[in-house]
C-alpha atoms as a PDB file:
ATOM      1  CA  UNK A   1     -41.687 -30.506  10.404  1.00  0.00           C
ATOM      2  CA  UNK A   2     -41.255 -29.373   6.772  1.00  0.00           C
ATOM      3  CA  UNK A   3     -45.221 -29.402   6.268  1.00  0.00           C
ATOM      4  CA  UNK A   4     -45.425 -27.320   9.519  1.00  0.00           C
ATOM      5  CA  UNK A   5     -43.069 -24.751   8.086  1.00  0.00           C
ATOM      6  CA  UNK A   6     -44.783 -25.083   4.486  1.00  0.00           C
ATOM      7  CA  UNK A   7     -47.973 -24.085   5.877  1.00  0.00           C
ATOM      8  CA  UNK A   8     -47.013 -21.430   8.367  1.00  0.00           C
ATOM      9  CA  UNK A   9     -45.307 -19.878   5.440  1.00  0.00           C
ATOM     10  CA  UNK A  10     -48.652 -20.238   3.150  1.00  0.00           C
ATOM     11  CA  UNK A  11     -50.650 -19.138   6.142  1.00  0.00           C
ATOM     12  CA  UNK A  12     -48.781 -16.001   6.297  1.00  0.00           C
ATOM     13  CA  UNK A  13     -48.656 -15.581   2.110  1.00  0.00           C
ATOM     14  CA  UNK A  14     -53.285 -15.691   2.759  1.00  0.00           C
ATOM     15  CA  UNK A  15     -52.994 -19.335   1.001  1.00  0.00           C
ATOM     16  CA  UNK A  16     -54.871 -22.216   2.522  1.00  0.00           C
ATOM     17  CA  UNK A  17     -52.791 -25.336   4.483  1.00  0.00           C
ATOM     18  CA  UNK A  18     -55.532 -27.847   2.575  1.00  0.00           C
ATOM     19  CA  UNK A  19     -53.635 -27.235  -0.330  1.00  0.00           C
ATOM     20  CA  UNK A  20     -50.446 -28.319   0.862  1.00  0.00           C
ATOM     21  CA  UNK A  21     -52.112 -32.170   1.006  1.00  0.00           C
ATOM     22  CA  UNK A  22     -52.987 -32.137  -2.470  1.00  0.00           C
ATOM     23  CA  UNK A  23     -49.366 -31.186  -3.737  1.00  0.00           C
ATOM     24  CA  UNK A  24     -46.661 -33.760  -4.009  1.00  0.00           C
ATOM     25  CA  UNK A  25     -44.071 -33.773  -1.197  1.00  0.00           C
ATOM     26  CA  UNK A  26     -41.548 -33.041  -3.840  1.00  0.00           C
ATOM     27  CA  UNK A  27     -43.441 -29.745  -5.152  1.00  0.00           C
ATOM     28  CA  UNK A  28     -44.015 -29.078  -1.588  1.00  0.00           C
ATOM     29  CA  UNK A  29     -40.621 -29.096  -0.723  1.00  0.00           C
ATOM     30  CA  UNK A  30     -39.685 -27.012  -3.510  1.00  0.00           C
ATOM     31  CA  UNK A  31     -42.378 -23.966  -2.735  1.00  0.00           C
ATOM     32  CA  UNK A  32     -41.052 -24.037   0.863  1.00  0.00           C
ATOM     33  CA  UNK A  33     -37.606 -24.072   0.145  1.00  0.00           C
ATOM     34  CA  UNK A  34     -38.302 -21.210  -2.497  1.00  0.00           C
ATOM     35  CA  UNK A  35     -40.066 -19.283   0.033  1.00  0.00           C
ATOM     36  CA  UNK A  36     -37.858 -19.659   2.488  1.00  0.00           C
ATOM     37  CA  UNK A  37     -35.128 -18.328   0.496  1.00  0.00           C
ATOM     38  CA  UNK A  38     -37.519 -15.335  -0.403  1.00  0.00           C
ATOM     39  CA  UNK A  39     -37.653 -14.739   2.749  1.00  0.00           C
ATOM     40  CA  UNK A  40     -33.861 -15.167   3.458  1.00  0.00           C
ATOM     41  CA  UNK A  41     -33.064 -12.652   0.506  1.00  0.00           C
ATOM     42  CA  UNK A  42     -35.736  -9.943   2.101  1.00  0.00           C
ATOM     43  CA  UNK A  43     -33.454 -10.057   5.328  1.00  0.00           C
ATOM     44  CA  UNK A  44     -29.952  -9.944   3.763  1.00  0.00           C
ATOM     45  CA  UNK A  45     -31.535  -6.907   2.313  1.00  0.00           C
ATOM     46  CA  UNK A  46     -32.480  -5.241   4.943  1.00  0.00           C
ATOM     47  CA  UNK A  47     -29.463  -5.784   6.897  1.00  0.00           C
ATOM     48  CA  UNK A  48     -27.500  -4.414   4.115  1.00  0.00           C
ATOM     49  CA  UNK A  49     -29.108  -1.375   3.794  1.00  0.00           C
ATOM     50  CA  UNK A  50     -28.857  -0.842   7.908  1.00  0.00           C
ATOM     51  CA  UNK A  51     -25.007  -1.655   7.049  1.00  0.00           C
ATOM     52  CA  UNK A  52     -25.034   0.723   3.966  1.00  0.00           C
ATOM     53  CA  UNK A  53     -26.770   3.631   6.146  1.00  0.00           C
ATOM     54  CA  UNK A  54     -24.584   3.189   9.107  1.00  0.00           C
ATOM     55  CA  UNK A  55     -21.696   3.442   7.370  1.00  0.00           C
ATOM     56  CA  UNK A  56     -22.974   6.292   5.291  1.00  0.00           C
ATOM     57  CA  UNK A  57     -23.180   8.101   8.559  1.00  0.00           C
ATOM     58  CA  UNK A  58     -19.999   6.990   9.528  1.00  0.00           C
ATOM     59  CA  UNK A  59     -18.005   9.100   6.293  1.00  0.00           C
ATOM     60  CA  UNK A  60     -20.463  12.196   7.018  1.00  0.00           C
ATOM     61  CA  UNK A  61     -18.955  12.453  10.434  1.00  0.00           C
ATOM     62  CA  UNK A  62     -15.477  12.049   9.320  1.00  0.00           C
ATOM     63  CA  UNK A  63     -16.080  14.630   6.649  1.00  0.00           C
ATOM     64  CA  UNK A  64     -17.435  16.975   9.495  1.00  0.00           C
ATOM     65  CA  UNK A  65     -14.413  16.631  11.887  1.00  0.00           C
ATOM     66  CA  UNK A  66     -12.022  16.706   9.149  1.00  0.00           C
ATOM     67  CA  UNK A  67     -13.819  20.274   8.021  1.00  0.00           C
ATOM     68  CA  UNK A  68     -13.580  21.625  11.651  1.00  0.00           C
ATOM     69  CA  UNK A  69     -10.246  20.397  12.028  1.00  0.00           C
ATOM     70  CA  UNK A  70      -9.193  22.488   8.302  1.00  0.00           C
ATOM     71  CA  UNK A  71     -11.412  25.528   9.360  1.00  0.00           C
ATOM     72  CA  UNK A  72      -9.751  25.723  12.751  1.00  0.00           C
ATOM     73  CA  UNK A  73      -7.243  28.572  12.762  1.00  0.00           C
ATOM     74  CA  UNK A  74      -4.313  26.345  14.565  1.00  0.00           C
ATOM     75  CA  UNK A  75      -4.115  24.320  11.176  1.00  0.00           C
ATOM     76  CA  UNK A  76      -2.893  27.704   9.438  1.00  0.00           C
ATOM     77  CA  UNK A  77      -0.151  28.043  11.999  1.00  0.00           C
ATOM     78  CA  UNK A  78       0.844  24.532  11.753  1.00  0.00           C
ATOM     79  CA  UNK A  79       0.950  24.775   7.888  1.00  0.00           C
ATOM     80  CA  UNK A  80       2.777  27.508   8.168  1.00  0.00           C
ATOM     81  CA  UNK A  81       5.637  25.869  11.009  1.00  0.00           C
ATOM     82  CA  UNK A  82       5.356  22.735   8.564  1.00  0.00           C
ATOM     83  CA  UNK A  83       5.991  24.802   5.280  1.00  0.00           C
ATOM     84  CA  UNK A  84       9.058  26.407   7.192  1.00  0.00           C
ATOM     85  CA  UNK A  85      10.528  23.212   8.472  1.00  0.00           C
ATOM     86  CA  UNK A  86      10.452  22.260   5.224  1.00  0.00           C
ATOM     87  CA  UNK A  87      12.189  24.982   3.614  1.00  0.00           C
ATOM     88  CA  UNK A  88      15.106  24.323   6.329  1.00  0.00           C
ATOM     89  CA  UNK A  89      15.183  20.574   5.323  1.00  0.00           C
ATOM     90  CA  UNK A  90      15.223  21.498   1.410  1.00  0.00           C
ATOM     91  CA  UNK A  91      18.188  23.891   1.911  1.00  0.00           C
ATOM     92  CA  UNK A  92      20.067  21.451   3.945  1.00  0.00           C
ATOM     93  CA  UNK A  93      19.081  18.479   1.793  1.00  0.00           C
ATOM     94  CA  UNK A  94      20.647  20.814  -1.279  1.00  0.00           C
ATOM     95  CA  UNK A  95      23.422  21.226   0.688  1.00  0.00           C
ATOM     96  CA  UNK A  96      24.287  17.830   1.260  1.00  0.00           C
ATOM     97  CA  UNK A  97      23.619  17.338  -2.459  1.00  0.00           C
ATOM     98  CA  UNK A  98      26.773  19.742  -3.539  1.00  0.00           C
ATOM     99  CA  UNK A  99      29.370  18.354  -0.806  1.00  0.00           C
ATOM    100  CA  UNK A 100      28.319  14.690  -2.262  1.00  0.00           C
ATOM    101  CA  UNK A 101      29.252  16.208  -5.697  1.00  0.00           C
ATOM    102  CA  UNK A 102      32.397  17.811  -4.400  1.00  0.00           C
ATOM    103  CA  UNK A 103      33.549  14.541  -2.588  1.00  0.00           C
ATOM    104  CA  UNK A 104      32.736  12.697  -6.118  1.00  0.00           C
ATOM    105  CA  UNK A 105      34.984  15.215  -7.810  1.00  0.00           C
ATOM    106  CA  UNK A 106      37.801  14.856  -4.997  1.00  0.00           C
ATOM    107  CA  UNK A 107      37.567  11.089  -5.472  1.00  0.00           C
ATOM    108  CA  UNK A 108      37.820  11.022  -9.391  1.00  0.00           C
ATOM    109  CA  UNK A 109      40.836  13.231  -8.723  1.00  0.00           C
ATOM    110  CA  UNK A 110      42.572  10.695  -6.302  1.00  0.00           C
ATOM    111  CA  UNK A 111      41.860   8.009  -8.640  1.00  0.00           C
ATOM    112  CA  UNK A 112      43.294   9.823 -11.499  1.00  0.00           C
ATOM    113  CA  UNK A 113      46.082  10.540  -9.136  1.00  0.00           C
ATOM    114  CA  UNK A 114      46.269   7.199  -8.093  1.00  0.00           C
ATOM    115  CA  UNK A 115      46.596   6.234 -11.687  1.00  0.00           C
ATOM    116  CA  UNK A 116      49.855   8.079 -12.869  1.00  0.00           C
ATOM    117  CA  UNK A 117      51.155   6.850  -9.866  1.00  0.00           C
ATOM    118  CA  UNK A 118      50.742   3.681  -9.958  1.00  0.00           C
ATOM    119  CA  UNK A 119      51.979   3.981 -13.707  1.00  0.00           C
ATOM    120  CA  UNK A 120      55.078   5.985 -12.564  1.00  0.00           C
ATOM    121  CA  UNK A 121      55.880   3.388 -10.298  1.00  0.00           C
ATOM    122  CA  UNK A 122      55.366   0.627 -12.688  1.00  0.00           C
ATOM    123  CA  UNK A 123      57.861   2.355 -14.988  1.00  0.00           C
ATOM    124  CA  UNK A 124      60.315   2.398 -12.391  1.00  0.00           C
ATOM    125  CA  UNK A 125      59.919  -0.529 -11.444  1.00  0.00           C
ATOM    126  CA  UNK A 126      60.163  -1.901 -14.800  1.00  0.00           C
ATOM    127  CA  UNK A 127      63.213  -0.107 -15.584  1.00  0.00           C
ATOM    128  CA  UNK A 128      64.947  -1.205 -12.198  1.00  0.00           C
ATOM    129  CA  UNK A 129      64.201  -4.459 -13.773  1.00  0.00           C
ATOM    130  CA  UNK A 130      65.885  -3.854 -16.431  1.00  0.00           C
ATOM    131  CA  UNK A 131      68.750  -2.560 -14.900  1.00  0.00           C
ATOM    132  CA  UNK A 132      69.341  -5.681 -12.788  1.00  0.00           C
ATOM    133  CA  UNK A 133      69.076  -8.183 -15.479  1.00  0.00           C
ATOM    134  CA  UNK A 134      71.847  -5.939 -17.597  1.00  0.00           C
ATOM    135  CA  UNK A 135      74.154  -6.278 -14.297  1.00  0.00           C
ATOM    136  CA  UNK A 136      73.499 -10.017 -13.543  1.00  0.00           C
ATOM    137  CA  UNK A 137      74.453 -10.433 -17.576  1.00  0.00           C
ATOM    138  CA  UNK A 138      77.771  -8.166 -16.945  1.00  0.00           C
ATOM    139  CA  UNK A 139      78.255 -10.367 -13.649  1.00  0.00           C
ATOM    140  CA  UNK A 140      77.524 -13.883 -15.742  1.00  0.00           C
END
């Protein structure tokens, strides 16, 4: 089988099959196998460069509909609706950015409030403290 390969291959390279008998199997074997993966490499090649092309042709056509689509006067009017929507949605978003600030402000304020309260209370409560220890010593 590998002979019959070997010389079809020299056959088509304009060598003579008389020479195959005269090589060693081994040497044989290695000029097929080389030409073989010639002839492999040649293909891979080729379909590459269909791949390559095809896919060149591919982006070209992509390029082309995404140049209509720009050059088509609907895209100015949707820029336009899309550049006001957007002007909406930064004014509210700035918006919501100064009643966050405000609420931080209001909330440092209760906590500060919170704080001398709590303090207030505590001195109270330390000097009711105080006061009922001085009248359980009077009642002792």
């Amino acid at each position: 089988m590998l002979i019959q390969i070997a010389s079809r291959v020299q056959r088509n390279r304009g060598e003579s099959p008389v020479n195959l008998h005269s090589c060693k199997s081994g040497d044989l074997l290695t000029k097929t196998l080389k030409t073989l993966d010639h002839s492999r490499q040649l293909n891979e090649i080729s379909i590459g460069s269909d791949d390559g092309i095809n896919e060149i042709d591919k982006l070209r056509k992509r390029f082309q509909e995404s140049v209509e689509i720009l050059e088509n006067p609907d895209v100015n009017s949707i820029a336009d609706d899309y550049t006001q929507r957007m002007l909406v949605l930064e004014k509210k978003f700035q918006q919501a950015i100064r009643e966050c600030d405000l609420l931080k402000d209001e909330v440092e304020n209760l906590k500060k409030e919170l704080s001398d309260l709590s303090s207030s209370l505590n001195a109270e409560k330390g000097e009711i403290i105080k006061q009922l220890r001085e009248e359980g010593e009077k009642l002792s």
